[in-house]
C-alpha atoms as a PDB file:
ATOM      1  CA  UNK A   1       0.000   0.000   0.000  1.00  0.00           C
ATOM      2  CA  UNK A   2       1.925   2.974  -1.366  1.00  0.00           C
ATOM      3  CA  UNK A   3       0.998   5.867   0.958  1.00  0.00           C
ATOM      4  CA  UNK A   4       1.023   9.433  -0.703  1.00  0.00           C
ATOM      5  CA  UNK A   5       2.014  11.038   2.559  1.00  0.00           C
ATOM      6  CA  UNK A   6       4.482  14.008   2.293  1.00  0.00           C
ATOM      7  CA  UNK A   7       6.154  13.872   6.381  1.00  0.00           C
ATOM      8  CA  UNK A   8       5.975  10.451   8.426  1.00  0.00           C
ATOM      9  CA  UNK A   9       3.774  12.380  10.608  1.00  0.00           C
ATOM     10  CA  UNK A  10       0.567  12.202   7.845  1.00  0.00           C
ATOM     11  CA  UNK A  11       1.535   8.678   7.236  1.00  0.00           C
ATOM     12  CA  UNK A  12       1.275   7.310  10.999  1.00  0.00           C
ATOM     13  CA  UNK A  13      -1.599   9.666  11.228  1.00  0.00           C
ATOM     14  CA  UNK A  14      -3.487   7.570   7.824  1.00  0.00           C
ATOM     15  CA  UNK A  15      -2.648   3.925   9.552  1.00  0.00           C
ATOM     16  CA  UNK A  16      -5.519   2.229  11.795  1.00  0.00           C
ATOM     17  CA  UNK A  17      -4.803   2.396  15.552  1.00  0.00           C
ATOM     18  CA  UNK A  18      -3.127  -1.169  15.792  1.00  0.00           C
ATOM     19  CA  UNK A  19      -0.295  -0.685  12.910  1.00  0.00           C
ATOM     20  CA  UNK A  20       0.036   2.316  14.168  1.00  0.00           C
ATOM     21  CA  UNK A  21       0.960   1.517  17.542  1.00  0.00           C
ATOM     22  CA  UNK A  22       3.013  -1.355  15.783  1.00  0.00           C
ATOM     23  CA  UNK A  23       5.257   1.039  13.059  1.00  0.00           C
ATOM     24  CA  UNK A  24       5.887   3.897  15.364  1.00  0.00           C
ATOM     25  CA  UNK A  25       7.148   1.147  18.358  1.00  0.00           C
ATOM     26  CA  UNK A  26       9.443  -0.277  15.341  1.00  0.00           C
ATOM     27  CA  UNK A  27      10.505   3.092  14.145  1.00  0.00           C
ATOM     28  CA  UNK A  28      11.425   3.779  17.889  1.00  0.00           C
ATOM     29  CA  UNK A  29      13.951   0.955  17.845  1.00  0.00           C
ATOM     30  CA  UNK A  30      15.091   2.434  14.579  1.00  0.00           C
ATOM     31  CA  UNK A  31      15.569   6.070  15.632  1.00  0.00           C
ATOM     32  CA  UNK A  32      17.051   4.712  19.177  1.00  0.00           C
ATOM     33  CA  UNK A  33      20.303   2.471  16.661  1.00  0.00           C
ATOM     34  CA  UNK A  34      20.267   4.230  13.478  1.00  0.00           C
ATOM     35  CA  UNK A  35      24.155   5.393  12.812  1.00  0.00           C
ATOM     36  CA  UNK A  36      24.868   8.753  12.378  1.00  0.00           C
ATOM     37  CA  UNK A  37      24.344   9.988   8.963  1.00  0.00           C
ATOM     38  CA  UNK A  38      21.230   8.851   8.013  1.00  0.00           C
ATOM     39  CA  UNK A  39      18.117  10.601   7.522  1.00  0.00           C
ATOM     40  CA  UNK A  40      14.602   9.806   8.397  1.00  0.00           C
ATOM     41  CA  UNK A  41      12.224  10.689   5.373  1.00  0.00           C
ATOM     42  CA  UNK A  42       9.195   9.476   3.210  1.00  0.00           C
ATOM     43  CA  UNK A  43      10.323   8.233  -0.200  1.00  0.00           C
ATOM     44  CA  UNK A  44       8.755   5.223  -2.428  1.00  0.00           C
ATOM     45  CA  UNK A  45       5.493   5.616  -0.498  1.00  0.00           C
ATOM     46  CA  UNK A  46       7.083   4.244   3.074  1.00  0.00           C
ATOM     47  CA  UNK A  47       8.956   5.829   5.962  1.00  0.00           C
ATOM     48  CA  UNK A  48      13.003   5.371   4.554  1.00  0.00           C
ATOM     49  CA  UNK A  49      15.965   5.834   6.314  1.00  0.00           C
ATOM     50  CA  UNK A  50      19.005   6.805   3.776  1.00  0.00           C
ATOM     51  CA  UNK A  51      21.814   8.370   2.835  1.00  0.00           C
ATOM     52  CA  UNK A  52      21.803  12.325   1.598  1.00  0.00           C
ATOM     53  CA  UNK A  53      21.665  12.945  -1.624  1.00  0.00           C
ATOM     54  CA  UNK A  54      24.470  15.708  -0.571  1.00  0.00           C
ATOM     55  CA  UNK A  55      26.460  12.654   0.639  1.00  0.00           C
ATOM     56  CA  UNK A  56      26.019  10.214  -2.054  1.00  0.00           C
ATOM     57  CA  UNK A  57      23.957  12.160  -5.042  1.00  0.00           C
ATOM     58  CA  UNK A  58      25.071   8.964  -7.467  1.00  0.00           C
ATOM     59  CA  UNK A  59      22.350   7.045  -7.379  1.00  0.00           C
ATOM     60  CA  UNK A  60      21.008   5.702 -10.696  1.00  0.00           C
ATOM     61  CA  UNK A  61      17.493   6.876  -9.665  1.00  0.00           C
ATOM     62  CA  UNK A  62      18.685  10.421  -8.607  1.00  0.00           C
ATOM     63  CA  UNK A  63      16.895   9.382  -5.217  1.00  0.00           C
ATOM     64  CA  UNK A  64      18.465   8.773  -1.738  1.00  0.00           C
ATOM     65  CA  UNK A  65      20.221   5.939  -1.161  1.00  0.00           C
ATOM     66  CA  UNK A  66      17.569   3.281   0.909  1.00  0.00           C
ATOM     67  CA  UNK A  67      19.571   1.957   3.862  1.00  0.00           C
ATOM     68  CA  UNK A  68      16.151   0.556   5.459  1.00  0.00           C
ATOM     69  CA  UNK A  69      12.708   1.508   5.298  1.00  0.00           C
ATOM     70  CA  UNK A  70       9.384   0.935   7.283  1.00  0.00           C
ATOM     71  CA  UNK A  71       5.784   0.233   5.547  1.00  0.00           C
ATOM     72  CA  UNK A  72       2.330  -0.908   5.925  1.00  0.00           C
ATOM     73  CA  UNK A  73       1.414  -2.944   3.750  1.00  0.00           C
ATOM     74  CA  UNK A  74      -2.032  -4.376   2.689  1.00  0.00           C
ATOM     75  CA  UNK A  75      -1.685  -8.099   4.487  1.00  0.00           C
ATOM     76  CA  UNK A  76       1.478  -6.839   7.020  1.00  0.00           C
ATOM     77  CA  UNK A  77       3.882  -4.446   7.756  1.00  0.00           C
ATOM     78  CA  UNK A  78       7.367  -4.583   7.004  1.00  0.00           C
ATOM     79  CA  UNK A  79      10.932  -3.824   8.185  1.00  0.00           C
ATOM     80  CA  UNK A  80      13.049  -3.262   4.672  1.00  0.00           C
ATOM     81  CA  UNK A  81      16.857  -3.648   6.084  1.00  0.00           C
ATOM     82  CA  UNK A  82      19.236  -3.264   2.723  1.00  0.00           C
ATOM     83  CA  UNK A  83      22.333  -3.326   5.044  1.00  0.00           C
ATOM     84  CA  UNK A  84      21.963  -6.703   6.082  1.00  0.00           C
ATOM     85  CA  UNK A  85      20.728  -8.003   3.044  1.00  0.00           C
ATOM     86  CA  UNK A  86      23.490  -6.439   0.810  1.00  0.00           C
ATOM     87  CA  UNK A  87      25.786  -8.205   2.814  1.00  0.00           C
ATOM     88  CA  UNK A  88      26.096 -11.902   2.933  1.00  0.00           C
ATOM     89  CA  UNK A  89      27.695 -12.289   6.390  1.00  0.00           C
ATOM     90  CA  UNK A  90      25.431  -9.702   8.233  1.00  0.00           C
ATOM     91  CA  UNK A  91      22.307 -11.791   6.193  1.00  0.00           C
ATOM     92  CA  UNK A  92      23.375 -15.011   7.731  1.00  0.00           C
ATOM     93  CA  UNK A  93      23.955 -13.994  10.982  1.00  0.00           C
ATOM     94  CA  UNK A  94      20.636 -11.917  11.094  1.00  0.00           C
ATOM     95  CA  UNK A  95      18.777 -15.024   9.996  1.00  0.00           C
ATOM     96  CA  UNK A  96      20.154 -17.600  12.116  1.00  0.00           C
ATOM     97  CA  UNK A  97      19.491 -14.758  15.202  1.00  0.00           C
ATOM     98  CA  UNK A  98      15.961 -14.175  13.593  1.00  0.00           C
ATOM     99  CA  UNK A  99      15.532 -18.193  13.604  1.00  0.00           C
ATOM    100  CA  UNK A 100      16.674 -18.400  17.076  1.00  0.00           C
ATOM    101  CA  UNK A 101      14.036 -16.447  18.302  1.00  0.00           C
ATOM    102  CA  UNK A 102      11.275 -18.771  17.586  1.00  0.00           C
ATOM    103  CA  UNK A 103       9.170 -15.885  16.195  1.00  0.00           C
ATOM    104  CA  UNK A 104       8.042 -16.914  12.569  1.00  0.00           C
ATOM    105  CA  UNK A 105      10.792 -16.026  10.192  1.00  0.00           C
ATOM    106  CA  UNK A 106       9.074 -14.230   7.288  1.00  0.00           C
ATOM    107  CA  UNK A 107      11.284 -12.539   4.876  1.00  0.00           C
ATOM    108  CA  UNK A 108      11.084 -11.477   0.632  1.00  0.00           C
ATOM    109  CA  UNK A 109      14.625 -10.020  -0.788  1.00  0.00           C
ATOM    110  CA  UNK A 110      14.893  -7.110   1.612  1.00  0.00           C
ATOM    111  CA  UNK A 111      12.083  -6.894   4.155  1.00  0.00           C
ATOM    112  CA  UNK A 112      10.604  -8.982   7.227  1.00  0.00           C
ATOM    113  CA  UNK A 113       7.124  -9.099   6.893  1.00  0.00           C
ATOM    114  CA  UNK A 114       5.294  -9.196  10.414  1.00  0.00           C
ATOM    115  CA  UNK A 115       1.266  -9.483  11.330  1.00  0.00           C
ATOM    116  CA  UNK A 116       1.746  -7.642  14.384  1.00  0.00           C
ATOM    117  CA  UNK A 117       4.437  -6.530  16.624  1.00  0.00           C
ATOM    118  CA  UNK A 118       4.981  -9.759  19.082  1.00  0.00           C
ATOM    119  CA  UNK A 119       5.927 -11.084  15.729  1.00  0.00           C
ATOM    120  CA  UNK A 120       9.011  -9.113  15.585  1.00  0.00           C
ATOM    121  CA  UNK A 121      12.297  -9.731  17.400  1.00  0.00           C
ATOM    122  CA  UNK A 122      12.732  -5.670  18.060  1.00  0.00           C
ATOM    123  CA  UNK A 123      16.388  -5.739  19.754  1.00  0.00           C
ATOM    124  CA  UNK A 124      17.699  -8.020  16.555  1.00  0.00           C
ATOM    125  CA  UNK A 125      15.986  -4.717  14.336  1.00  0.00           C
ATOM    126  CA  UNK A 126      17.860  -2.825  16.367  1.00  0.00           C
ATOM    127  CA  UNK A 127      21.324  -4.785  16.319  1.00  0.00           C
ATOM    128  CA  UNK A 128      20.575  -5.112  12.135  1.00  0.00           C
ATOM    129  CA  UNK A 129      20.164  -1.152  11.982  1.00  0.00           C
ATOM    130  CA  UNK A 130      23.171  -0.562  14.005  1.00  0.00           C
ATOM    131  CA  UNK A 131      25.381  -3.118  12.055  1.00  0.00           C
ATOM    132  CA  UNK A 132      26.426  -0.716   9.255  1.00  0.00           C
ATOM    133  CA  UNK A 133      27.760   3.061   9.529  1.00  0.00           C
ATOM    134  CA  UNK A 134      27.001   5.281   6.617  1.00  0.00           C
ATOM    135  CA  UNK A 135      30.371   5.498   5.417  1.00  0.00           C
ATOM    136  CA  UNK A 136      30.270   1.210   5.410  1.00  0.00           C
ATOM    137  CA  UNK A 137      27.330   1.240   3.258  1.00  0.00           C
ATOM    138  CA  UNK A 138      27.759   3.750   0.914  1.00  0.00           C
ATOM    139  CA  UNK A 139      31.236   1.870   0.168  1.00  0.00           C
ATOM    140  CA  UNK A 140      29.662  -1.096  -0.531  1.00  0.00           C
ATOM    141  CA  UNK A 141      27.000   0.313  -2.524  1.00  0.00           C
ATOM    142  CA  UNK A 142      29.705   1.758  -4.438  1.00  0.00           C
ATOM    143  CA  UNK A 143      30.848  -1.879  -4.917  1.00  0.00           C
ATOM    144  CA  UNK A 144      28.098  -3.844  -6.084  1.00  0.00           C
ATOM    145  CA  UNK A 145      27.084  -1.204  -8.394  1.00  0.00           C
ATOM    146  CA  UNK A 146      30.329  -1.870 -10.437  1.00  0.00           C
ATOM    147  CA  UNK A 147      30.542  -5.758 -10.932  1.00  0.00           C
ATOM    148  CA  UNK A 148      33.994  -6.681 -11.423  1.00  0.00           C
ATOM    149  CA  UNK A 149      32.687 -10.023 -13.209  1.00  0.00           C
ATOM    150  CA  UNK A 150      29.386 -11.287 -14.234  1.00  0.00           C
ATOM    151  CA  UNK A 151      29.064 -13.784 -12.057  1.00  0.00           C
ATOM    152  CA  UNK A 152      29.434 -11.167  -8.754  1.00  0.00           C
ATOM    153  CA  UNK A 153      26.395  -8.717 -11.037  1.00  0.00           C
ATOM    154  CA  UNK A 154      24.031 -12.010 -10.803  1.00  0.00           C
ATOM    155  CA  UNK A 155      24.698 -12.508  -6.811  1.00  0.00           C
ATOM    156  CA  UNK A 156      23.846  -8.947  -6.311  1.00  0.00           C
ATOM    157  CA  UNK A 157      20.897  -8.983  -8.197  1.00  0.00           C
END
């Protein structure tokens, strides 16, 4: 559900009660271990946390760099974390931790889809927001986006 909300304060303010409760507890967590650098905006319809454009203004879309975002969606909500996922150590340890849990692990390419917030292992969000500085991720951005072979362009994508 793409919201056309301008500040995250008219998107929380569109969401029923109970997801609201839910994405502003999770955006809590977020605010409370997001590195320094980042910036807390709407973009793609969803509350985003990314790099300036005055920091990294390369971006083949000419939008910020995503480093995680936060949405409701029509069936759940979801937790987008690109640091983790870009990275294939930080994605294994963040599912074996997720696993570990015993919370239902329910992931697509870059987000954790949750029902409601018991669902959600909130101090793992945390740890998984924390785990990359800026500087980190806009590094490895650069990286990916310039394949040294073919084979490393089809693991990224």
């Amino acid at each position: 559900m793409k919201s056309d909300a301008n500040t995250v304060q008219e998107y929380l303010a569109e969401l029923p009660p109970e997801r609201r409760e839910a994405i502003e507890q999770v955006r809590e967590i977020i605010l409370k271990n997001l590195p320094k650098g980042y910036e807390e905006a709407m973009n793609w319809g969803m509350i985003t946390y990314q790099v300036p454009l005055e920091i990294y203004p390369d971006t083949y879309n000419k939008k910020p760099l995503m480093y995680a975002a936060l949405a409701n969606q029509k069936n759940h909500m979801a937790v987008y974390l690109i640091g983790i996922y870009m990275d294939e150590k930080l994605n294994q340890e963040f599912e074996d931790s997720y696993k570990k849990t015993g919370k239902r692990y329910d992931v697509g390419k870059s987000c954790v889809r949750f029902r409601k917030l018991d669902d959600l292992p909130l101090s793992l969000i945390g740890e998984s927001i924390k785990a990359m500085e800026m500087d980190q991720f806009v590094t490895r951005t650069k990286e990916l986006s310039t394949p040294k072979t073919k084979k490393e362009l089809i693991n990224f994508l």
